[in-house]
N, C-alpha and C. Protein backbone atom coordinates (compact mmCIF):
# COMPACT_ATOMS: atom_id res chain seq x y z
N UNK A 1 0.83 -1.18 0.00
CA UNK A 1 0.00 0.00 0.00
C UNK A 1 0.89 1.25 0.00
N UNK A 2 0.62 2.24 -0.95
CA UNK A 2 1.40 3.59 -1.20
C UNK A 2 0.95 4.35 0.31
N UNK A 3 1.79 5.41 0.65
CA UNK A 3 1.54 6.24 1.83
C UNK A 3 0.31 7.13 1.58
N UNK A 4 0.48 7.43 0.18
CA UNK A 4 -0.65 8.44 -0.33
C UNK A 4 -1.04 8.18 -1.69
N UNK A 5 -1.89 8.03 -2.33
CA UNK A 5 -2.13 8.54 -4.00
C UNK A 5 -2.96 9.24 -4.34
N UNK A 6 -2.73 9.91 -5.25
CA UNK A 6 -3.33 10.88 -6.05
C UNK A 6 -4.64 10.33 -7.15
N UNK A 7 -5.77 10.71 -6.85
CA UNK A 7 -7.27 10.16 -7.03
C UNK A 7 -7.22 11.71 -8.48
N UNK A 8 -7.80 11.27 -9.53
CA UNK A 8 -8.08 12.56 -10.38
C UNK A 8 -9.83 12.52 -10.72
N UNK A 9 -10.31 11.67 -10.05
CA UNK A 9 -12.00 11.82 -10.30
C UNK A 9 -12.70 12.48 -9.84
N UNK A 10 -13.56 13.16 -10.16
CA UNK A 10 -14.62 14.03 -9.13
C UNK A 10 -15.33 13.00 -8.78
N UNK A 11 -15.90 11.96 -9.56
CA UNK A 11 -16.28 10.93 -8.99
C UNK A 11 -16.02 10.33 -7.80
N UNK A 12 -14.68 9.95 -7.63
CA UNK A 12 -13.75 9.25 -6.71
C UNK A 12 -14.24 10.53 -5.43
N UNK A 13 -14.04 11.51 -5.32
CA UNK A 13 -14.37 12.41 -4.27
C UNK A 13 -15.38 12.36 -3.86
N UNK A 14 -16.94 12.44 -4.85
CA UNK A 14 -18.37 11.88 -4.12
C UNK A 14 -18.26 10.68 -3.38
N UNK A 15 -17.43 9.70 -4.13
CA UNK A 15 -17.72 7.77 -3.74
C UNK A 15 -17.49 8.73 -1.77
N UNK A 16 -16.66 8.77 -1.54
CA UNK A 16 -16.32 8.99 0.48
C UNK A 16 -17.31 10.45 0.48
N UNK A 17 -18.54 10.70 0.05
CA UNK A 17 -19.36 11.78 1.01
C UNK A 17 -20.49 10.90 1.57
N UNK A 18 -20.69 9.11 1.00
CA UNK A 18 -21.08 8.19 1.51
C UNK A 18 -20.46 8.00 3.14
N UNK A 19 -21.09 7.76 4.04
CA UNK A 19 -20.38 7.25 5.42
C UNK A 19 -19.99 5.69 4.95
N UNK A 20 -20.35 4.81 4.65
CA UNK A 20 -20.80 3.27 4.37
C UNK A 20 -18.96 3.38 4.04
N UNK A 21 -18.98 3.93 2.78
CA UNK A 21 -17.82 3.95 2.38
C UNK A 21 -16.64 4.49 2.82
N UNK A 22 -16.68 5.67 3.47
CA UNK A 22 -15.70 5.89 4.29
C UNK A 22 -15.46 5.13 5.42
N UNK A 23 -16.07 4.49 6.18
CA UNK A 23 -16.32 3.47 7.42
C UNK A 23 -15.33 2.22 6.36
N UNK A 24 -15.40 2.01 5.37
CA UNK A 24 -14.74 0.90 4.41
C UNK A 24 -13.29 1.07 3.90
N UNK A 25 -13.15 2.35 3.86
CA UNK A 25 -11.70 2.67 3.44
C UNK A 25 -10.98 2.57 4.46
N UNK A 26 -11.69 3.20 6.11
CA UNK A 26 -10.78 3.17 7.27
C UNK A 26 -10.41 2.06 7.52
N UNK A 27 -11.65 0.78 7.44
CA UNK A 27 -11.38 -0.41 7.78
C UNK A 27 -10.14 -1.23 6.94
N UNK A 28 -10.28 -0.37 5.32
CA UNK A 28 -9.40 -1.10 4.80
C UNK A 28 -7.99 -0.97 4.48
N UNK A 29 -7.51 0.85 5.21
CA UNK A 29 -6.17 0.94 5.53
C UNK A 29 -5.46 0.38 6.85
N UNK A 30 -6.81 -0.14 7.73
CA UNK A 30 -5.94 -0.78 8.81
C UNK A 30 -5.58 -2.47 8.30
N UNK A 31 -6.24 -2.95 7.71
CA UNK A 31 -5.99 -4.66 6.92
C UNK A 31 -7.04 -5.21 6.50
N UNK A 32 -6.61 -6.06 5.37
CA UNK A 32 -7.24 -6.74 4.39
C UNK A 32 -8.14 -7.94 5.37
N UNK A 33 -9.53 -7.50 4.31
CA UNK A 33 -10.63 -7.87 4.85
C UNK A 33 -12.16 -8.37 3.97
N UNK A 34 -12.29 -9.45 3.91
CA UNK A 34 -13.50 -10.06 2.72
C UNK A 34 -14.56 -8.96 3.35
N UNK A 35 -15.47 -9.43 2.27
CA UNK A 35 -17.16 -8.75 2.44
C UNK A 35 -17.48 -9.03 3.17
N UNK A 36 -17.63 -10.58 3.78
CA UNK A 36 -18.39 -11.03 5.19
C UNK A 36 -18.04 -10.34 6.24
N UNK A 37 -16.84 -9.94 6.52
CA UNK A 37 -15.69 -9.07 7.38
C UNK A 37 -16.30 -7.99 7.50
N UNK A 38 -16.24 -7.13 6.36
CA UNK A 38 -16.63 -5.90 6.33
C UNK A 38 -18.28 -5.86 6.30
N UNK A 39 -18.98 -6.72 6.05
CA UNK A 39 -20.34 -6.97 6.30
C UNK A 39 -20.55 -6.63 7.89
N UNK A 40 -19.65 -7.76 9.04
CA UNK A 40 -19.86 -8.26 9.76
C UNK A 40 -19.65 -6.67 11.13
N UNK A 41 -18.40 -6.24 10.08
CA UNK A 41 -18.02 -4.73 10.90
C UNK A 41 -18.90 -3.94 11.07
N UNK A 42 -19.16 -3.95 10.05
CA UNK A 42 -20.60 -3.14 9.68
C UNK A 42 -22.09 -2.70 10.13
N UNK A 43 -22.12 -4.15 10.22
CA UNK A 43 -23.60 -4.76 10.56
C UNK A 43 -24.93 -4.27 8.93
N UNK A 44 -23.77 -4.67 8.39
CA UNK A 44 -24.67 -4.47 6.54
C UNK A 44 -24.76 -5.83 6.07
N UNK A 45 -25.44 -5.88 5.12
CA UNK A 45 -25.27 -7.15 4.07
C UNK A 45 -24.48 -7.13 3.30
N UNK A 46 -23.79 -8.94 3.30
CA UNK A 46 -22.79 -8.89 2.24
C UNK A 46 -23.31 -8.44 0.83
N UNK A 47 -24.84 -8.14 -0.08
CA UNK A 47 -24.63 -7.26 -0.84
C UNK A 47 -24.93 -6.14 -0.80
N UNK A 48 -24.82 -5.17 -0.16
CA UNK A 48 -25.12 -4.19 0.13
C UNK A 48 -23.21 -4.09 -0.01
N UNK A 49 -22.37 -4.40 0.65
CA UNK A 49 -21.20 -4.21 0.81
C UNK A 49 -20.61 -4.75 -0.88
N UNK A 50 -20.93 -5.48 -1.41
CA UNK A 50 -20.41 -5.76 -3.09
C UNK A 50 -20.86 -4.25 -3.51
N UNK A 51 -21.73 -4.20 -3.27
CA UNK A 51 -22.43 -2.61 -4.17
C UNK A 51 -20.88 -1.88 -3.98
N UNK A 52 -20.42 -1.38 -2.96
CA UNK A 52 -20.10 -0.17 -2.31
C UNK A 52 -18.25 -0.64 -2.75
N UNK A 53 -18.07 -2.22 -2.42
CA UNK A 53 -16.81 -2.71 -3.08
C UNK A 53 -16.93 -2.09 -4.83
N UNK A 54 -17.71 -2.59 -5.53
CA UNK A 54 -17.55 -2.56 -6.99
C UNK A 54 -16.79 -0.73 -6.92
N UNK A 55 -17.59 -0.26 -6.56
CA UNK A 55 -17.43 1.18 -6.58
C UNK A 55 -16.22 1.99 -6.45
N UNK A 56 -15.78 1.35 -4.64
CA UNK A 56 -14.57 1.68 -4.45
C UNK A 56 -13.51 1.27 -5.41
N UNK A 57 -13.60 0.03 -6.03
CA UNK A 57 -12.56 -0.85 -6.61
C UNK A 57 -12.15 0.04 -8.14
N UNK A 58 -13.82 0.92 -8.75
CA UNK A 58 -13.51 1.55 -10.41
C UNK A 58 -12.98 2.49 -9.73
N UNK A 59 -12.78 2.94 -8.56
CA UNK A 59 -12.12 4.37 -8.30
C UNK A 59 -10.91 4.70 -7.75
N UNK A 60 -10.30 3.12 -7.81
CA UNK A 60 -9.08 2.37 -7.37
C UNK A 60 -8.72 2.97 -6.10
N UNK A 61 -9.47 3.03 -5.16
CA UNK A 61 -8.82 3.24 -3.62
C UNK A 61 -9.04 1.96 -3.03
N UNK A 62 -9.62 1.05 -3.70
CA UNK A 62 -9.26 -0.63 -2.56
C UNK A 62 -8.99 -1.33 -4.30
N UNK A 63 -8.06 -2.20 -3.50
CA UNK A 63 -7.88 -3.62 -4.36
C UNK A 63 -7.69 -4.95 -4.00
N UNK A 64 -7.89 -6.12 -4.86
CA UNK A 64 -7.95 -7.19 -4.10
C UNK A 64 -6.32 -7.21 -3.52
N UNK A 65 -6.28 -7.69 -2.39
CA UNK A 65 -4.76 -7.94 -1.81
C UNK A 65 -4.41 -9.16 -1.93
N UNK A 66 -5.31 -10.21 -1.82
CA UNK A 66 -5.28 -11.70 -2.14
C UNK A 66 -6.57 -12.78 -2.53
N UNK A 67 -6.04 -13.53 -2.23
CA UNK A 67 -7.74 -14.52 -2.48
C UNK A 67 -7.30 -16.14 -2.10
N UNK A 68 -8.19 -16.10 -1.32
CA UNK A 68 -7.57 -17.56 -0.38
C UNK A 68 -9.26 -18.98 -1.08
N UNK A 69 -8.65 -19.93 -1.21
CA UNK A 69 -9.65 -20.80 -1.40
C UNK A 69 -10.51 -21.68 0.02
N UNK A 70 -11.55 -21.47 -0.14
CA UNK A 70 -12.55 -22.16 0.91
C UNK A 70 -13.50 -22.76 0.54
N UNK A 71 -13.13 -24.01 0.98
CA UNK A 71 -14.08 -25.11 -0.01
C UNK A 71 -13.99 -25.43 -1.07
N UNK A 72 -15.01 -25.08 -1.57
CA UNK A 72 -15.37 -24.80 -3.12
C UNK A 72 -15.04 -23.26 -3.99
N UNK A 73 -15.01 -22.41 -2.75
CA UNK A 73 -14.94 -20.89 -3.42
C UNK A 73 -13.96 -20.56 -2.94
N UNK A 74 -13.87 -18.98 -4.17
CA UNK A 74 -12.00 -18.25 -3.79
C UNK A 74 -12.92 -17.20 -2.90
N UNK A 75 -12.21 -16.78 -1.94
CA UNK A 75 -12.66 -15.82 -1.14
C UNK A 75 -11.57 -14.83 -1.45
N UNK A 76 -12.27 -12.97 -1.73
CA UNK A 76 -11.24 -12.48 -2.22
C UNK A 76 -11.10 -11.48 -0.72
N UNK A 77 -9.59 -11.12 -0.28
CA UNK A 77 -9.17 -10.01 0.94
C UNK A 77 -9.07 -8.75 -0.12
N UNK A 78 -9.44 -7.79 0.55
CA UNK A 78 -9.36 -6.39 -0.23
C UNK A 78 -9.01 -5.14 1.26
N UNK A 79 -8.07 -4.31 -0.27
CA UNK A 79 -7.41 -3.61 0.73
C UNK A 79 -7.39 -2.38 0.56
N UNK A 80 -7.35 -1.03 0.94
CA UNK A 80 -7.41 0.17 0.72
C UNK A 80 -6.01 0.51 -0.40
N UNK A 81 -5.45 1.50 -1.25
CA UNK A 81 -4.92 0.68 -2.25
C UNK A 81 -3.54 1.97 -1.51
N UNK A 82 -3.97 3.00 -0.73
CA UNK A 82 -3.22 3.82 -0.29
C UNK A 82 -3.95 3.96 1.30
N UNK A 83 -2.78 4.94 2.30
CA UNK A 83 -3.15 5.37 3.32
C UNK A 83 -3.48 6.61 3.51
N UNK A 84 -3.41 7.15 2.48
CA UNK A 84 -4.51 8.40 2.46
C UNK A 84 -4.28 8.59 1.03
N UNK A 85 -5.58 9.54 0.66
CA UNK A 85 -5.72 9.78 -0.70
C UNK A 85 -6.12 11.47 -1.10
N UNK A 86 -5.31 11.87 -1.78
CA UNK A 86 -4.93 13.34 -1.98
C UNK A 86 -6.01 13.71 -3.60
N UNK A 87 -7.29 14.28 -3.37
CA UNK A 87 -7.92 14.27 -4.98
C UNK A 87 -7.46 15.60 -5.39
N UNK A 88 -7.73 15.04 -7.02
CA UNK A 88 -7.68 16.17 -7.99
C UNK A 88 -8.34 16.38 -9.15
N UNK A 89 -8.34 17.42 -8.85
CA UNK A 89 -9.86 17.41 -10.22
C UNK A 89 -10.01 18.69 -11.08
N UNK A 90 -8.98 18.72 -12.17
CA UNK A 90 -9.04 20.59 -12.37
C UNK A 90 -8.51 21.01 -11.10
N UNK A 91 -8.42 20.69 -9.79
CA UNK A 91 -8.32 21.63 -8.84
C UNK A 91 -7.95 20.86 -7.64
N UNK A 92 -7.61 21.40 -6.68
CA UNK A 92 -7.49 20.49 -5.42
C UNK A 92 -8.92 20.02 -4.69
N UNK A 93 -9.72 19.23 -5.28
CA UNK A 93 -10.41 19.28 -4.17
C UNK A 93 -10.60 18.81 -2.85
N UNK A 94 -9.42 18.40 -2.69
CA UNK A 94 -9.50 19.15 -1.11
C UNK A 94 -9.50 20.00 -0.45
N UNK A 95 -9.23 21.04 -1.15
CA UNK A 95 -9.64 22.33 -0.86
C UNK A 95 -11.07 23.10 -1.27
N UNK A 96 -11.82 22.04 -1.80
CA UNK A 96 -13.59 22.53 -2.12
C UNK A 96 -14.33 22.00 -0.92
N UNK A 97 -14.57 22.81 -0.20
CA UNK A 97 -15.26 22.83 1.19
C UNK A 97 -16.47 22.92 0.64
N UNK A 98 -17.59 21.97 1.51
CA UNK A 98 -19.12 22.58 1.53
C UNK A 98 -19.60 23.62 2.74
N UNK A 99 -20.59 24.14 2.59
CA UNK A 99 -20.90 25.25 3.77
C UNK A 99 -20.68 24.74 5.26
N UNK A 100 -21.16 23.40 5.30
CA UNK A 100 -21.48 22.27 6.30
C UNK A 100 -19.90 22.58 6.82
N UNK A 101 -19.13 22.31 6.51
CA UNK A 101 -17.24 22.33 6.49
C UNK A 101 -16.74 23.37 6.79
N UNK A 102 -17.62 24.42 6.51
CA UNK A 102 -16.82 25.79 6.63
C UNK A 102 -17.39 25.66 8.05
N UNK A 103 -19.05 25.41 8.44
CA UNK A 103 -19.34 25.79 9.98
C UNK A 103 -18.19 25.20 10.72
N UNK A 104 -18.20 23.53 10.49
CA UNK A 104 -17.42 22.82 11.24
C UNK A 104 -16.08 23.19 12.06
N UNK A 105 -15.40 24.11 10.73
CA UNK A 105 -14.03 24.73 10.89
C UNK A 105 -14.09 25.75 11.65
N UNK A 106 -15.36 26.57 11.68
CA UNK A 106 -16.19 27.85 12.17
C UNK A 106 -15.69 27.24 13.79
N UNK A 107 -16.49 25.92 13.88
CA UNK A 107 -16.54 25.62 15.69
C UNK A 107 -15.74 25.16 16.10
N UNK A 108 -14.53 24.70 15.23
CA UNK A 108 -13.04 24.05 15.65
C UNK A 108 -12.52 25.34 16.11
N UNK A 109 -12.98 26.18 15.86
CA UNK A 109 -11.66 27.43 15.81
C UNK A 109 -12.26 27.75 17.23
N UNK A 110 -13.40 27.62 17.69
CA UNK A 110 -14.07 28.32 18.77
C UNK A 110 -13.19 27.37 19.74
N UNK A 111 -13.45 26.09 19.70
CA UNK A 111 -12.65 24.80 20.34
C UNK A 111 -11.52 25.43 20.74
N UNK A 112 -10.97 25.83 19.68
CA UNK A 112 -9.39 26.15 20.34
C UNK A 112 -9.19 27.71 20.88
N UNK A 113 -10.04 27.89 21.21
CA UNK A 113 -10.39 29.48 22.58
C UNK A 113 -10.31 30.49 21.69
N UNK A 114 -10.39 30.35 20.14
CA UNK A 114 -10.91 31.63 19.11
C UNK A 114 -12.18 32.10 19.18
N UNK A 115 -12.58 33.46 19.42
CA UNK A 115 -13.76 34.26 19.24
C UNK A 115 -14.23 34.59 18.20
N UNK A 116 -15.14 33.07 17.75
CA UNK A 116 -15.47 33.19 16.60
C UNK A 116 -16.99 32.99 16.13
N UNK A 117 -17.64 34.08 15.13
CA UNK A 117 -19.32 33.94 14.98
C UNK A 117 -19.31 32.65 14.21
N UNK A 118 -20.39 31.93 14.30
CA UNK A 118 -20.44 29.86 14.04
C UNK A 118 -21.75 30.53 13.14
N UNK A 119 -22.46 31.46 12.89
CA UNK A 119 -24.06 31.36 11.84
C UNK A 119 -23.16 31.21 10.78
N UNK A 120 -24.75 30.58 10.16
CA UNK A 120 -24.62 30.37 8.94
C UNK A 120 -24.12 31.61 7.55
N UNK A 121 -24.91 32.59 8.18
CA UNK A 121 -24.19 33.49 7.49
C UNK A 121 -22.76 33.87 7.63
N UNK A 122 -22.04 33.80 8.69
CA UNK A 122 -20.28 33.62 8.78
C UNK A 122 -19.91 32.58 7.55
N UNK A 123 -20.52 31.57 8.11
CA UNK A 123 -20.16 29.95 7.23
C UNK A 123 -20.13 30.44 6.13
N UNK A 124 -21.25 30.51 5.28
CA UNK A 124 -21.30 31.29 3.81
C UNK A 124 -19.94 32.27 3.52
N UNK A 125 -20.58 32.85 4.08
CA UNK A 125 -19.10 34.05 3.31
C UNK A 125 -17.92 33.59 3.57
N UNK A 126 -17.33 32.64 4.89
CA UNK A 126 -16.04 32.19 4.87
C UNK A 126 -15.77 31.19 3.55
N UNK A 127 -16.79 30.31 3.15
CA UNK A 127 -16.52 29.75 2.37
C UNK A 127 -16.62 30.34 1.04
N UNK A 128 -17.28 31.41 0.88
CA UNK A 128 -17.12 31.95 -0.27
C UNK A 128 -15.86 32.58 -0.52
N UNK A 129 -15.36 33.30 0.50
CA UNK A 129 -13.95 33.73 0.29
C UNK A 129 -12.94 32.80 0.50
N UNK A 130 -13.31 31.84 0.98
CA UNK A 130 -12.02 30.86 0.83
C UNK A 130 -11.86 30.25 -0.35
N UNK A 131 -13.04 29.79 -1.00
CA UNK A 131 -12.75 29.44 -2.58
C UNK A 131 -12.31 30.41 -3.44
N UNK A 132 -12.48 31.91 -3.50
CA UNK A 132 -11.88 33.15 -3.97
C UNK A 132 -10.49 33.04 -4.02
N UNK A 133 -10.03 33.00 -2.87
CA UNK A 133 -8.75 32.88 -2.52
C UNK A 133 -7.83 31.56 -3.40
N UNK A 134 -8.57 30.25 -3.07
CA UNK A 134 -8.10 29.15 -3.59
C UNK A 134 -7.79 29.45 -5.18
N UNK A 135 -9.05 29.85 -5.54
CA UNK A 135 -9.08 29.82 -6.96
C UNK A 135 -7.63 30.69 -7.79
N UNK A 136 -7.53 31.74 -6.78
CA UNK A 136 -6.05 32.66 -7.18
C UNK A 136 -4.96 31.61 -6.71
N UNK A 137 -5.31 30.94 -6.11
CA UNK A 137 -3.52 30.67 -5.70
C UNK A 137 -3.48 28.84 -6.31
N UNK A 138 -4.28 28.62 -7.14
CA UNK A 138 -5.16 27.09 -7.98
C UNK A 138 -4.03 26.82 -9.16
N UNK A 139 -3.13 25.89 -8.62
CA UNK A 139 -2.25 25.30 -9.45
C UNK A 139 -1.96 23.92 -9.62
N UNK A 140 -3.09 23.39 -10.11
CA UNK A 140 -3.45 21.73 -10.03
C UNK A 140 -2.67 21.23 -10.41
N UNK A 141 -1.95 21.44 -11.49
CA UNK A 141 -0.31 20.27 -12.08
C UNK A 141 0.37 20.40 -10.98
N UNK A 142 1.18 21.28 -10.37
CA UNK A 142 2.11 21.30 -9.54
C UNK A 142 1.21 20.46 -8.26
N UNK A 143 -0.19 20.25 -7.71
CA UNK A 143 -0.72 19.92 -6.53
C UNK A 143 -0.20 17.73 -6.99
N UNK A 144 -1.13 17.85 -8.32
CA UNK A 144 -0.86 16.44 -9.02
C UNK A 144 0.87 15.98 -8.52
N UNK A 145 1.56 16.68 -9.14
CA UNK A 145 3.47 16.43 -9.59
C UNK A 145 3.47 16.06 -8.08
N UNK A 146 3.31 17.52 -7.20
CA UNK A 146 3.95 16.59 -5.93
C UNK A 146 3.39 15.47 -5.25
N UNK A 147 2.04 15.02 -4.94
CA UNK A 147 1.55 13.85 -4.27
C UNK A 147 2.03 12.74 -5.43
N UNK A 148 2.38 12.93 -7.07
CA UNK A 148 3.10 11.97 -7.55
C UNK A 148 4.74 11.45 -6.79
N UNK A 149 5.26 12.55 -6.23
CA UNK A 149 6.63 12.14 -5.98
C UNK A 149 6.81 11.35 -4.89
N UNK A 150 7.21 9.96 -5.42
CA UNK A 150 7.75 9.48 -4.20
C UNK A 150 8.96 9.69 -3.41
N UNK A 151 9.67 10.25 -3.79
CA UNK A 151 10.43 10.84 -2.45
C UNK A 151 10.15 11.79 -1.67
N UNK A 152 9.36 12.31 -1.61
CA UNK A 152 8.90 13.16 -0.90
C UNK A 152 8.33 13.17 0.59
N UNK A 153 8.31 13.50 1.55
CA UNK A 153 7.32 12.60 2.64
C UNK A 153 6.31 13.37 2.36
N UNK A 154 5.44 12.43 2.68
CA UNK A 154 3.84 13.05 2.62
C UNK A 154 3.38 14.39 3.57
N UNK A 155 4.82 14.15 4.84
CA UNK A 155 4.41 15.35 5.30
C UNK A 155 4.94 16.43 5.35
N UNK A 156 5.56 16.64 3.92
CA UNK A 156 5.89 17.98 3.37
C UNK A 156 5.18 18.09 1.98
N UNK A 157 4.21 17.70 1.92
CA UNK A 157 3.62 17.79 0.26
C UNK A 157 2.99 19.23 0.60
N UNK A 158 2.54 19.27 1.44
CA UNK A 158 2.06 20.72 1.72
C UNK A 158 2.61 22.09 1.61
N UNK A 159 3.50 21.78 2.51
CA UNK A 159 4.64 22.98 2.45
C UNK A 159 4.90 23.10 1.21
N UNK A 160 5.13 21.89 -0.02
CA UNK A 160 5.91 21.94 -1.08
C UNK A 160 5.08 22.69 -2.13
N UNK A 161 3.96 22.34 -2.12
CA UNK A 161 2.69 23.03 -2.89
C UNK A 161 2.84 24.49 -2.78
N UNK A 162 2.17 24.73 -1.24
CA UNK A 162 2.67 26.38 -0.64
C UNK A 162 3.79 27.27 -1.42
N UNK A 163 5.04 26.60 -1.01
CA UNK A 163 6.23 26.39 -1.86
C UNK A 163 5.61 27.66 -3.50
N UNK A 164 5.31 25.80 -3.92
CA UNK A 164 5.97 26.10 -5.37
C UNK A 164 4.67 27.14 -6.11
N UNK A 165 3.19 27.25 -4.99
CA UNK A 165 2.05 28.20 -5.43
C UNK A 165 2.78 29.47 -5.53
N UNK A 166 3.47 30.29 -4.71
CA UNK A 166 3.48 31.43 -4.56
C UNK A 166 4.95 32.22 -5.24
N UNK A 167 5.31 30.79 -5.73
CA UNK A 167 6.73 31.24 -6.98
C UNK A 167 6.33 30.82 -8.12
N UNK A 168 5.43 30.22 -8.40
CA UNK A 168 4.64 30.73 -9.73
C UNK A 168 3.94 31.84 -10.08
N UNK A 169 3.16 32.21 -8.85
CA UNK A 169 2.68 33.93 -8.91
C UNK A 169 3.09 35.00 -9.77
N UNK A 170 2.98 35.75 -10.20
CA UNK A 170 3.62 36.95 -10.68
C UNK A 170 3.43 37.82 -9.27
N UNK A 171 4.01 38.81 -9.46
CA UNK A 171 3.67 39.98 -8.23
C UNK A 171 2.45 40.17 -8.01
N UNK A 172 1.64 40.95 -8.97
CA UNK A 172 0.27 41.17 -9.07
C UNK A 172 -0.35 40.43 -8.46
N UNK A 173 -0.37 38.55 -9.09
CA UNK A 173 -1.42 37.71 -8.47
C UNK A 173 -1.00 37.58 -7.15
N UNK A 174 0.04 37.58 -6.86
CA UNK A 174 0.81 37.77 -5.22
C UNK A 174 -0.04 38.47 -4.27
N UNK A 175 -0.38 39.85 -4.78
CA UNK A 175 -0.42 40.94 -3.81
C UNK A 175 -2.27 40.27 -4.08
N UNK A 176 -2.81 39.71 -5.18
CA UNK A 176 -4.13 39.78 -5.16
C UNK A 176 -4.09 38.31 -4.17
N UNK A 177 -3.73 37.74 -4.07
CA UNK A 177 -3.84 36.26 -2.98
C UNK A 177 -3.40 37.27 -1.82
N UNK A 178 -2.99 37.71 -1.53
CA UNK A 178 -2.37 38.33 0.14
C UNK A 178 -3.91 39.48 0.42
N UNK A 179 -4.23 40.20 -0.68
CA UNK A 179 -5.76 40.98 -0.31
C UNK A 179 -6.57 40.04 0.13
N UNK A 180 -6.87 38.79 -0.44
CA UNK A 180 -7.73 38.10 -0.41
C UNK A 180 -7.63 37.42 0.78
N UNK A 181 -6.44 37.36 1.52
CA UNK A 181 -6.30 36.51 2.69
C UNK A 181 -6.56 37.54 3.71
N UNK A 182 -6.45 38.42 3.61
CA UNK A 182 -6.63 39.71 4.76
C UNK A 182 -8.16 39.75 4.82
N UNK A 183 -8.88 39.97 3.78
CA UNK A 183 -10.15 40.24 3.35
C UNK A 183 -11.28 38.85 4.97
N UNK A 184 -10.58 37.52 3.87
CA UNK A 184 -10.91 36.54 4.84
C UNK A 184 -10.57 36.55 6.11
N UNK A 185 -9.09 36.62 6.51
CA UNK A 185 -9.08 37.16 8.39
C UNK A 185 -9.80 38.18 8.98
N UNK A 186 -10.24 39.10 8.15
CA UNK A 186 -10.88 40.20 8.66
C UNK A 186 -12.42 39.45 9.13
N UNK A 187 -12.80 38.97 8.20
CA UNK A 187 -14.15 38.26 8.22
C UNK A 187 -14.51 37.40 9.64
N UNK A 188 -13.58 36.57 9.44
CA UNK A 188 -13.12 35.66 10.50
C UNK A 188 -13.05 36.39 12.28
N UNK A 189 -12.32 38.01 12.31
CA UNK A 189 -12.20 38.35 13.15
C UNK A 189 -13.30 39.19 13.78
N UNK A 190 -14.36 39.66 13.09
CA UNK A 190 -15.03 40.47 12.84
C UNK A 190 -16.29 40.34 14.55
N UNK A 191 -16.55 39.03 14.67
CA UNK A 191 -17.10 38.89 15.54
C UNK A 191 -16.41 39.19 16.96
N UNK A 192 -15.21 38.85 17.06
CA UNK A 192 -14.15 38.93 18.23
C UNK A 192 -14.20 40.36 18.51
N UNK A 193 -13.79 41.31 17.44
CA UNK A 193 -13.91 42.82 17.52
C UNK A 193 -14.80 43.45 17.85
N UNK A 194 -16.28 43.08 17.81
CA UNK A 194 -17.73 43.57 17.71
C UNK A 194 -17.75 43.58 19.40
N UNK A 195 -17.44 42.17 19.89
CA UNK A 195 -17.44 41.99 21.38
C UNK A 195 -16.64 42.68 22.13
N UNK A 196 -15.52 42.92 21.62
CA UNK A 196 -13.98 43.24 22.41
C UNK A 196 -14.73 44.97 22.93
């Protein structure tokens, strides 16, 4: 199993907004595990779980790992095909938040003793300006190239992106990604200030 791979489907990104399936990938980066298994984890039916296998399998984040004979039949083990999976699609989407995501992040921040407004209307506009932002600093080959490199550790693909986003920039788009990030902290702070 790779540390990470690079998924280019938008498809592949809906398949995990399923729980069924994400509950299946976790199970299947910790070890290889038949349908009955993952049925049994579950508390689903083994077809209900073929459905959700076929799926994962065209979107290559599980594969068979082996296949042992029992009885009469091959029983196949299947395995998550990476330990995490980095999509791309035109764009990072991992960086395409839904509103739902922006609150979430909204109440993490509160979590960590930030004075921060959680409505929906915050949510909205954070996420609207955060895709603003993304979209200026949106350099999908270079996001692709690095989660391709295997030498890399996975836990500098980030930095490396960061990196190589803001030396592709020209000045201009520079100074317009740095407005845009102020724009958003301001947003962000706006409630803290109102109170203060």
């Amino acid at each position: 199993m790779k540390d990470c791979k690079v998924i280019r489907s938008s498809d592949a990104f809906q398949l995990l907004a399923d729980e069924t399936r994400l509950k299946m990938i976790y199970l299947l980066r910790a070890k290889e595990m038949t349908v009955s298994q993952i049925a049994g984890e579950l508390g689903l039916t083994p077809q209900t779980i073929y459905h959700h296998i076929k799926r994962l399998r065209e979107a290559e984040m599980i594969d068979v790992a082996r296949e042992e004979r029992v009885d009469h039949l091959v029983e196949s083990y299947y395995r998550a095909t990476a330990g995490q999976f980095h999509f791309v699609n035109g764009g990072c989407a991992k960086e395409r938040w839904s509103k739902n995501e922006a609150e979430k992040s909204l109440l993490a921040l509160r979590s960590l003793g930030f004075e921060v407004d959680v409505s929906p209307a915050t949510a909205s506009d954070v996420l609207k300006m955060r895709e603003a932002l993304h979209q200026k600093r949106e350099i999908s080959e270079i996001v692709a190239k690095v989660y391709d490199m295997d030498d890399i550790d996975p836990l500098y693909h980030d930095d490396l992106i960061e990196f190589a986003m803001m030396m592709k920039m020209n000045d201009e788009e520079f100074e317009e990604c740095l407005d845009a990030q102020r724009a958003l902290r301001e947003r962000l702070l706006r409630k803290g200030k109102s109170q203060g």
